[in-house]
Every structure is written in structure tokens, then in C-alpha cells.
PDB file of N, CA and C in Angstrom:
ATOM      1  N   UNK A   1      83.894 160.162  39.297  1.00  0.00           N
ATOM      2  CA  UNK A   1      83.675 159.078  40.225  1.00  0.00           C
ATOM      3  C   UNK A   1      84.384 157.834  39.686  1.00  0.00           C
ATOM      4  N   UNK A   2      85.169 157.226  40.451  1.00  0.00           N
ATOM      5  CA  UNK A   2      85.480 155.664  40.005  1.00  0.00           C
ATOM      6  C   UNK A   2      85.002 154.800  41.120  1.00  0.00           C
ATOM      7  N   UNK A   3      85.618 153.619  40.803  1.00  0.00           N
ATOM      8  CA  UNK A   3      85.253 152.445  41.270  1.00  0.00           C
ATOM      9  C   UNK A   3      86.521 152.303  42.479  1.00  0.00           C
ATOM     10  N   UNK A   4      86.222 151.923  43.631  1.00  0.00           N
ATOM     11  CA  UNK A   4      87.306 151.291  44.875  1.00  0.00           C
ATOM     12  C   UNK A   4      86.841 150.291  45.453  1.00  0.00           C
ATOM     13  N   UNK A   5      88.092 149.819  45.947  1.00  0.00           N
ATOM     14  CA  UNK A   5      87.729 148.169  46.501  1.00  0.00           C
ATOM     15  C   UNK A   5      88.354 148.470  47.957  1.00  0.00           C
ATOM     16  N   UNK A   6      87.305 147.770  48.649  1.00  0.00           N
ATOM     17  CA  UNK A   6      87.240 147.616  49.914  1.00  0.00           C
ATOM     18  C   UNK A   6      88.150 146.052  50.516  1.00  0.00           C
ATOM     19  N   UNK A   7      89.419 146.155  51.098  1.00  0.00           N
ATOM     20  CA  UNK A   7      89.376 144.625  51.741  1.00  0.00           C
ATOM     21  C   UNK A   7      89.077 144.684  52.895  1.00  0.00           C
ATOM     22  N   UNK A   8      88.262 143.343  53.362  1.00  0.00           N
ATOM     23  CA  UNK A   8      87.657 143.540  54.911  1.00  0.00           C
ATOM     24  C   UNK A   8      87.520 142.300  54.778  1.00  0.00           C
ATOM     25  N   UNK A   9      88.028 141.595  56.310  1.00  0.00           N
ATOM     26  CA  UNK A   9      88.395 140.045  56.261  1.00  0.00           C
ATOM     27  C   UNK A   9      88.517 138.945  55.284  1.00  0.00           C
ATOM     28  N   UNK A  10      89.540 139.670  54.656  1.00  0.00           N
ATOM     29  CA  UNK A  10      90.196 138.518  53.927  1.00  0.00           C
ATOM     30  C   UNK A  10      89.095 138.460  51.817  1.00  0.00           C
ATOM     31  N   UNK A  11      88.064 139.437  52.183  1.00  0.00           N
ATOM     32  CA  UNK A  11      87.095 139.999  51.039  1.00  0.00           C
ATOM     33  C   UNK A  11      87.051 141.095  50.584  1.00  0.00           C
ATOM     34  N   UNK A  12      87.138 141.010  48.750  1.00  0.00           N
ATOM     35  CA  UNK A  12      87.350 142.540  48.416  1.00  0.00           C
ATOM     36  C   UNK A  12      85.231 142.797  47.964  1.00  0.00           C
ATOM     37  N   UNK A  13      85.203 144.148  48.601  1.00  0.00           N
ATOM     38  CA  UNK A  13      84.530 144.499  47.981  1.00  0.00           C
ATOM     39  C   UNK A  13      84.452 146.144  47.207  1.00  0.00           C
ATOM     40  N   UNK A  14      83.557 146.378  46.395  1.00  0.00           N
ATOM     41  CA  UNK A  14      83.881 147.843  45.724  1.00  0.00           C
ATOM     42  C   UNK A  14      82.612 148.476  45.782  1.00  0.00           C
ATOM     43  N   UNK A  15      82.873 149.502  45.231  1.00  0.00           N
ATOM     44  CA  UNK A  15      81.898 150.609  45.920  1.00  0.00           C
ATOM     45  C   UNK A  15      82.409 151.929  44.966  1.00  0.00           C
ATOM     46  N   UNK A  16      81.372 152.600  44.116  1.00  0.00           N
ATOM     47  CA  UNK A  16      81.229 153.721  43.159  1.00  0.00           C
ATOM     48  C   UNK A  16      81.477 154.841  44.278  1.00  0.00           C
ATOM     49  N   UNK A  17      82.497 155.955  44.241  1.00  0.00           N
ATOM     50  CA  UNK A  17      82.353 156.925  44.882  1.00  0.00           C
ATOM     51  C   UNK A  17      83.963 157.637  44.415  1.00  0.00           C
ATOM     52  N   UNK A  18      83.898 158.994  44.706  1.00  0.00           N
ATOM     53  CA  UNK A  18      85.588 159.493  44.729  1.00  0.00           C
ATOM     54  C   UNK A  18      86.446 159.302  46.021  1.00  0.00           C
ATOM     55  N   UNK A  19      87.759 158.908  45.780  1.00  0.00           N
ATOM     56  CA  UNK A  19      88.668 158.321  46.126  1.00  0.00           C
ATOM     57  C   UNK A  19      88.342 159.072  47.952  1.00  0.00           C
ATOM     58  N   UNK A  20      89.070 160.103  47.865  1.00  0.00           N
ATOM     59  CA  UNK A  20      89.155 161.305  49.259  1.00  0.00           C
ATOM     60  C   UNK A  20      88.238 161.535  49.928  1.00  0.00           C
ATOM     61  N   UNK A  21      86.584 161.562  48.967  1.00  0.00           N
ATOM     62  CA  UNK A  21      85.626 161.714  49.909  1.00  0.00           C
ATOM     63  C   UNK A  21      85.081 160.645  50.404  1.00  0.00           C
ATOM     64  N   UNK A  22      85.563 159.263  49.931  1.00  0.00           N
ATOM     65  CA  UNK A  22      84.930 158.309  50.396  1.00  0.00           C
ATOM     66  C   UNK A  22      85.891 157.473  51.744  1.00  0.00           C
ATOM     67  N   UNK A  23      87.364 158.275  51.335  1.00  0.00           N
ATOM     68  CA  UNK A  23      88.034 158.163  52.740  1.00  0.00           C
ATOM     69  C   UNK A  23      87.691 159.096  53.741  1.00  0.00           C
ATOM     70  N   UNK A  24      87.714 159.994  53.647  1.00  0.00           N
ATOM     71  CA  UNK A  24      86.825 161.096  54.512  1.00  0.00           C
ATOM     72  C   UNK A  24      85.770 159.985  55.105  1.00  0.00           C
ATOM     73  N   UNK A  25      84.629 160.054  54.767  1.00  0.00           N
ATOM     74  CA  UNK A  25      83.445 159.676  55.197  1.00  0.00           C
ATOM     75  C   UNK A  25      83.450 158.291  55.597  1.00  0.00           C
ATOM     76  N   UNK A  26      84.750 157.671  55.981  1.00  0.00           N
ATOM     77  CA  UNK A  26      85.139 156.761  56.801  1.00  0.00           C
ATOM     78  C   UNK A  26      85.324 157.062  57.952  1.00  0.00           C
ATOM     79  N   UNK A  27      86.837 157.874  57.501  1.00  0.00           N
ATOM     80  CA  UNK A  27      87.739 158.346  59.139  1.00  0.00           C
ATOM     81  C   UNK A  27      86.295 159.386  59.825  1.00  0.00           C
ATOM     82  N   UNK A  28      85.569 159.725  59.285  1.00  0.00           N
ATOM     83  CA  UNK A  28      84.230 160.560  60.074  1.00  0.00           C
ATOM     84  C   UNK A  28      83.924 159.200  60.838  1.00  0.00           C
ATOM     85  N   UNK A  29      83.177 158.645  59.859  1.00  0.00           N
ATOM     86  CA  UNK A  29      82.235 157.027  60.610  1.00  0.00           C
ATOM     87  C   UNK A  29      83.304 156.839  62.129  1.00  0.00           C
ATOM     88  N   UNK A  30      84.366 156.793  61.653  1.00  0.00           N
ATOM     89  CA  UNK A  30      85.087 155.762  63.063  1.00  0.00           C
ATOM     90  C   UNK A  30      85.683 156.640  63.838  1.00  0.00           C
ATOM     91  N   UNK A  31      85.750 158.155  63.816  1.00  0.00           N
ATOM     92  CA  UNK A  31      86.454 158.945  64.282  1.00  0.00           C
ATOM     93  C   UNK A  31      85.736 158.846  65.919  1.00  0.00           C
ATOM     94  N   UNK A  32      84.539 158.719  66.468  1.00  0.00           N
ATOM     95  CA  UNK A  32      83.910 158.587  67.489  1.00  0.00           C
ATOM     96  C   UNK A  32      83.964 157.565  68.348  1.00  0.00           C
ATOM     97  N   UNK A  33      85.258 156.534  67.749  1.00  0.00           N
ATOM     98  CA  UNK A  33      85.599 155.527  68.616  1.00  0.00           C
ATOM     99  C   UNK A  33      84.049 154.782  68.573  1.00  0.00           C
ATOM    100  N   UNK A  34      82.930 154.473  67.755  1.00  0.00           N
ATOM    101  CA  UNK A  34      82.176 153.714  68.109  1.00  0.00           C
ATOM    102  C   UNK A  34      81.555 152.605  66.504  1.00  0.00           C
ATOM    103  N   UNK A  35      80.976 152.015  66.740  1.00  0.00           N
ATOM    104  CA  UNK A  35      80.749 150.836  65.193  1.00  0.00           C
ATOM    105  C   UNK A  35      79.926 151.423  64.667  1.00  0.00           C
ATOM    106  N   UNK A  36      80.115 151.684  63.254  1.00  0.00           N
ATOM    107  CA  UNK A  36      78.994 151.931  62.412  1.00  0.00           C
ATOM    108  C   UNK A  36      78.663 150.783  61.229  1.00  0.00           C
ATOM    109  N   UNK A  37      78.207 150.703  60.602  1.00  0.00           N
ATOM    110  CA  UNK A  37      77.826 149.909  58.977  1.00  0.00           C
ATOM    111  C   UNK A  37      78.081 150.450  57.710  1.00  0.00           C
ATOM    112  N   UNK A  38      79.098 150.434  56.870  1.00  0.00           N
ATOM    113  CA  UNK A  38      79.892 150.852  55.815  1.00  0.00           C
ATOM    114  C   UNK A  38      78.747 150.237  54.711  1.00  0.00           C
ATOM    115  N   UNK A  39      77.770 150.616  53.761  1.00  0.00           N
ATOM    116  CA  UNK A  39      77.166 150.514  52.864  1.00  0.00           C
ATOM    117  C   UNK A  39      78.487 150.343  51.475  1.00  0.00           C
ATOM    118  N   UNK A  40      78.317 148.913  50.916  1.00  0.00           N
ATOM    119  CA  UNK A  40      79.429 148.567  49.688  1.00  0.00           C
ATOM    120  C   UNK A  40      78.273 147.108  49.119  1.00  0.00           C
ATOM    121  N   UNK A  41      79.369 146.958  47.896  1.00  0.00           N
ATOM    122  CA  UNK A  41      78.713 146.128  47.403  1.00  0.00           C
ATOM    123  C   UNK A  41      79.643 144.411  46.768  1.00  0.00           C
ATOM    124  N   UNK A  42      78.984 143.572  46.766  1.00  0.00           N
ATOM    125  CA  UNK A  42      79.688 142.376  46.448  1.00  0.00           C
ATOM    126  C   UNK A  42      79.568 141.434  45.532  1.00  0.00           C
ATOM    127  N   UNK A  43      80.228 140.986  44.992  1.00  0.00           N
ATOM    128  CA  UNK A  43      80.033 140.144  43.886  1.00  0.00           C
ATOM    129  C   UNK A  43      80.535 140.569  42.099  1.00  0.00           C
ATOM    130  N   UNK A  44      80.009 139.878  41.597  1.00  0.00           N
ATOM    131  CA  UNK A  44      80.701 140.307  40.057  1.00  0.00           C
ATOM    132  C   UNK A  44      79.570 140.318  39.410  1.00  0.00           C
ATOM    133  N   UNK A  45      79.634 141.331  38.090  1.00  0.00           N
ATOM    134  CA  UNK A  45      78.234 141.435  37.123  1.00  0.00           C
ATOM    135  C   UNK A  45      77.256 141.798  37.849  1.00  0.00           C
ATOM    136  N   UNK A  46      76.349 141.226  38.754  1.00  0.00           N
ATOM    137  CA  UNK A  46      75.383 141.351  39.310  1.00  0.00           C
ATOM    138  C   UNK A  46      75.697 141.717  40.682  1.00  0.00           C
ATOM    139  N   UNK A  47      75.558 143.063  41.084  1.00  0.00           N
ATOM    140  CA  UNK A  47      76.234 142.973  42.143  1.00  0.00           C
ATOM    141  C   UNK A  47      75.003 143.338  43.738  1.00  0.00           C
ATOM    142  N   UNK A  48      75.400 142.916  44.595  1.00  0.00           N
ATOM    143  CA  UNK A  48      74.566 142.480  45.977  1.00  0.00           C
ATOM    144  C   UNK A  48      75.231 144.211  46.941  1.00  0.00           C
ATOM    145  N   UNK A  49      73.926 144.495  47.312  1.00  0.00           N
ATOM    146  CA  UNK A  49      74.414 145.252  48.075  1.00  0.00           C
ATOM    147  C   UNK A  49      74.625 145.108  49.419  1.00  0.00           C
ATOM    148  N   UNK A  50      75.590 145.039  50.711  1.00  0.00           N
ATOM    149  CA  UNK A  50      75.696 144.122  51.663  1.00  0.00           C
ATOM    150  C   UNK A  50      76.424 145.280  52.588  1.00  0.00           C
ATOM    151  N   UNK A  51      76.649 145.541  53.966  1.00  0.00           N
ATOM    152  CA  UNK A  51      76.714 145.757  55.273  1.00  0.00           C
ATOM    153  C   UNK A  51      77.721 145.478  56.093  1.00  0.00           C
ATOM    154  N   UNK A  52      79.241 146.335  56.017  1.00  0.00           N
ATOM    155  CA  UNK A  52      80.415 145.624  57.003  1.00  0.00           C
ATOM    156  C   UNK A  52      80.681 146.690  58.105  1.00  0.00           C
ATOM    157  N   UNK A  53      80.754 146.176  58.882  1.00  0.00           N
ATOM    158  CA  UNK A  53      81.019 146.510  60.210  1.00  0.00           C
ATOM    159  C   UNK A  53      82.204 147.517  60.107  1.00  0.00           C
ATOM    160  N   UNK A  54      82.481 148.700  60.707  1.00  0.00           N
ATOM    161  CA  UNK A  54      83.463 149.107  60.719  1.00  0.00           C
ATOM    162  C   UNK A  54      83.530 149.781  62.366  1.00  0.00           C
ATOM    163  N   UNK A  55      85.027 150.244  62.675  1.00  0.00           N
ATOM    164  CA  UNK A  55      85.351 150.580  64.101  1.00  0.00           C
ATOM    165  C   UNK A  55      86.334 150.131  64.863  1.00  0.00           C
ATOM    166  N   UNK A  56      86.627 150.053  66.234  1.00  0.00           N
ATOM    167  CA  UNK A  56      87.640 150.515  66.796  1.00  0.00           C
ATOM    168  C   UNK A  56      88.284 148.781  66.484  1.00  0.00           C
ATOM    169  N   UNK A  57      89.407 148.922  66.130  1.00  0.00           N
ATOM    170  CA  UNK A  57      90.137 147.505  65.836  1.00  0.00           C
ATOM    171  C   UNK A  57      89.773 146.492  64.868  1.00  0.00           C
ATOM    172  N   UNK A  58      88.863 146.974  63.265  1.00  0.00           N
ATOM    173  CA  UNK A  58      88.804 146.372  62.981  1.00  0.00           C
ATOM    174  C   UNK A  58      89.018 146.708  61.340  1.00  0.00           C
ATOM    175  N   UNK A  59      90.343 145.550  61.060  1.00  0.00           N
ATOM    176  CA  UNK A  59      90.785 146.189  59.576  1.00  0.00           C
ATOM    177  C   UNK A  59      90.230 146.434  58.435  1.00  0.00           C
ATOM    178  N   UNK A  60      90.202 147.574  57.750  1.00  0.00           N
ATOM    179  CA  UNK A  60      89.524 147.788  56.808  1.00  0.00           C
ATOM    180  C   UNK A  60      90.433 148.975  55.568  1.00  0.00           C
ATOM    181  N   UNK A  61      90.409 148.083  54.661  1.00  0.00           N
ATOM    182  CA  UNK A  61      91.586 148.919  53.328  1.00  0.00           C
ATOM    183  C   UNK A  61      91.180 149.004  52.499  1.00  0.00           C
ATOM    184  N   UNK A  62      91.163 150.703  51.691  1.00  0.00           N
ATOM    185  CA  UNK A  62      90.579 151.147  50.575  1.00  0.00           C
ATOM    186  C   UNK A  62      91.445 151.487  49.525  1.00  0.00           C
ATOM    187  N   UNK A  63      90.863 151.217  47.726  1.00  0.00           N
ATOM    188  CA  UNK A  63      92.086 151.589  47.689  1.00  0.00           C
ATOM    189  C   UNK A  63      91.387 152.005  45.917  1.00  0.00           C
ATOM    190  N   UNK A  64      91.780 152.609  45.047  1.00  0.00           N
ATOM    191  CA  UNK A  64      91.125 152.660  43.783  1.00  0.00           C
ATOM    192  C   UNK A  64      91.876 152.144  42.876  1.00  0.00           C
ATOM    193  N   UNK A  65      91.126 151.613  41.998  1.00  0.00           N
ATOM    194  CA  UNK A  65      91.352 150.958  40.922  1.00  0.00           C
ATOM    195  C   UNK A  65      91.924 151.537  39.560  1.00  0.00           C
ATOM    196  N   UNK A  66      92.891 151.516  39.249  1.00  0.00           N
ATOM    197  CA  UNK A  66      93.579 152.184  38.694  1.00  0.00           C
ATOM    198  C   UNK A  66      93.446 151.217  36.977  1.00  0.00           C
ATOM    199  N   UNK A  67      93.007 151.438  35.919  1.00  0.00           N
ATOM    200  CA  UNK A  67      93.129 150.776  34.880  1.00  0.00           C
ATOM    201  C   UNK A  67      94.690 150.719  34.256  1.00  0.00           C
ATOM    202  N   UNK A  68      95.205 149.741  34.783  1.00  0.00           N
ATOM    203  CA  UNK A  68      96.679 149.887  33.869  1.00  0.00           C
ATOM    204  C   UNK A  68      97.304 149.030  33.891  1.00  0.00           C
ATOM    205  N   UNK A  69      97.273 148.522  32.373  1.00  0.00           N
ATOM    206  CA  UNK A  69      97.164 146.946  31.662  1.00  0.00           C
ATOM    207  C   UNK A  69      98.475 146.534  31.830  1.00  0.00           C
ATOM    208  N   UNK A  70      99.026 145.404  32.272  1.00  0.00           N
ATOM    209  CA  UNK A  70      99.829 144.627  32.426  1.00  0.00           C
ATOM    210  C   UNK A  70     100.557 144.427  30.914  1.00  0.00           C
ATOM    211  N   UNK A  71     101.596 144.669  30.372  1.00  0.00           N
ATOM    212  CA  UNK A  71     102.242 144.506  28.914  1.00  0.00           C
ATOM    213  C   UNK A  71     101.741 143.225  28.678  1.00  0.00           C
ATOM    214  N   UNK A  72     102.168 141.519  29.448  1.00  0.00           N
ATOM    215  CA  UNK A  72     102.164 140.336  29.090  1.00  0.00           C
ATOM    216  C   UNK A  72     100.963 140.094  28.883  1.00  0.00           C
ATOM    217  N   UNK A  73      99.900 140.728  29.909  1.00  0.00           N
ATOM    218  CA  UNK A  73      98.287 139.795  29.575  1.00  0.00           C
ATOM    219  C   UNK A  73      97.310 140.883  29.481  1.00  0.00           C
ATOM    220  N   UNK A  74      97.384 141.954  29.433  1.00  0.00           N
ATOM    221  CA  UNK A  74      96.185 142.729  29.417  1.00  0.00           C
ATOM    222  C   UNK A  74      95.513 143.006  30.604  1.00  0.00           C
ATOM    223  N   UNK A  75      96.521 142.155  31.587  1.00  0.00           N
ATOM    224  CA  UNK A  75      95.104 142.186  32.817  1.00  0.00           C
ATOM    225  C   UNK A  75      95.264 143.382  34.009  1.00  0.00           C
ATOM    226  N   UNK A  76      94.392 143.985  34.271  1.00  0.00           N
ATOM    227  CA  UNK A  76      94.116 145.121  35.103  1.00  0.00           C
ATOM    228  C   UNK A  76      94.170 145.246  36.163  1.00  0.00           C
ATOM    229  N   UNK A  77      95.218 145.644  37.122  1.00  0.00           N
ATOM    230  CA  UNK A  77      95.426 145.436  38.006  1.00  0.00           C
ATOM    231  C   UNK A  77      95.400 146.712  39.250  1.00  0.00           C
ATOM    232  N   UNK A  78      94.994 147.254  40.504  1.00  0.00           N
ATOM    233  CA  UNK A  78      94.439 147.762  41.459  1.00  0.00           C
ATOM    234  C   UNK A  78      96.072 148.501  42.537  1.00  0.00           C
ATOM    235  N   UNK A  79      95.803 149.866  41.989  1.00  0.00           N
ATOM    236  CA  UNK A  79      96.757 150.722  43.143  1.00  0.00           C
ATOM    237  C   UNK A  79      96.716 151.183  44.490  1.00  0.00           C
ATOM    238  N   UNK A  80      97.236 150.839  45.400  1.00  0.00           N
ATOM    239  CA  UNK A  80      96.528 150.806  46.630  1.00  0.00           C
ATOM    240  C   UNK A  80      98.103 152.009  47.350  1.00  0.00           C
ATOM    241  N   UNK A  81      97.335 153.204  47.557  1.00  0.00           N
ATOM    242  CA  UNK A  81      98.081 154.280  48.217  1.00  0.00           C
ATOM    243  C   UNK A  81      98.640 153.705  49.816  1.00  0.00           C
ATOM    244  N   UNK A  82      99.656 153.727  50.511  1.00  0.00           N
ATOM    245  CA  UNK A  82      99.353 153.892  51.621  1.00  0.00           C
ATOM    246  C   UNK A  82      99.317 154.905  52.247  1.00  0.00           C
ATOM    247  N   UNK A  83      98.687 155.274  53.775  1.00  0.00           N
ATOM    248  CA  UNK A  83      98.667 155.986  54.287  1.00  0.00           C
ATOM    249  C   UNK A  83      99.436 156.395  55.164  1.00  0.00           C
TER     250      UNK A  83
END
């Protein structure tokens, strides 16, 4: 299991699950052309569990977090596949 980040208006949030099944169990949610509520979570350290809308026309990008340190700063930065 890793960690993926969700962007949804203009906010990342992440969410513990594997990469494929947690795209799966999207394209399911919206495959019926109707709105459901995507269970994720927000914030840093302490994190809030919170409720985004998902469905017909409304953007939503997943993507996993890939640990792989930048040479200059160490800092960790996020691979986002497209589809």
C-alpha cells in the first residue's frame, strides 16, 4: 500500500490505498454517470478525514507518490502517470 494524492479544486489531498485499485474504485464510483462522495483525507501530521464530491464533469487527479529525492535539496517530489 502507498500513499496518493488526490487534486480536486485547486487542493491536494492523499489517501493510503494501492495505486490501480484505488483507480478502479473510482472509474466504478463515476462509471453510472451519477455523484458519489470520495472518502480522503487532509491536512499535514494530523490528518482530517473529509468528503469530495466526485462525477459527471468534475475534475479529479490521482496520482502516487513516488519517493525520489531531488540531487540539490533532498526534497521529494510526486509522479503523476497520465492516462
Amino acid at each position: 500500500m502507498s500513499r496518493l494524492e488526490i487534486l480536486y479544486d485547486g487542493e491536494v489531498y492523499t489517501v493510503p490505498a494501492e495505486e490501480d485499485a484505488y483507480r478502479a474504485r473510482v472509474l466504478e464510483l463515476i462509471s453510472d454517470g451519477r455523484f458519489h462522495w470520495l472518502e480522503v483525507n487532509r491536512g499535514e501530521g494530523r490528518l482530517e478525514p473529509i468528503g469530495l464530491l466526485i462525477g459527471p464533469g468534475i475534475p479529479i487527479a490521482i496520482g502516487a507518490l513516488e519517493p525520489s529525492a531531488r540531487a540539490d535539496d533532498d526534497v521529494y517530489t510526486a509522479h503523476v502517470e497520465e492516462a
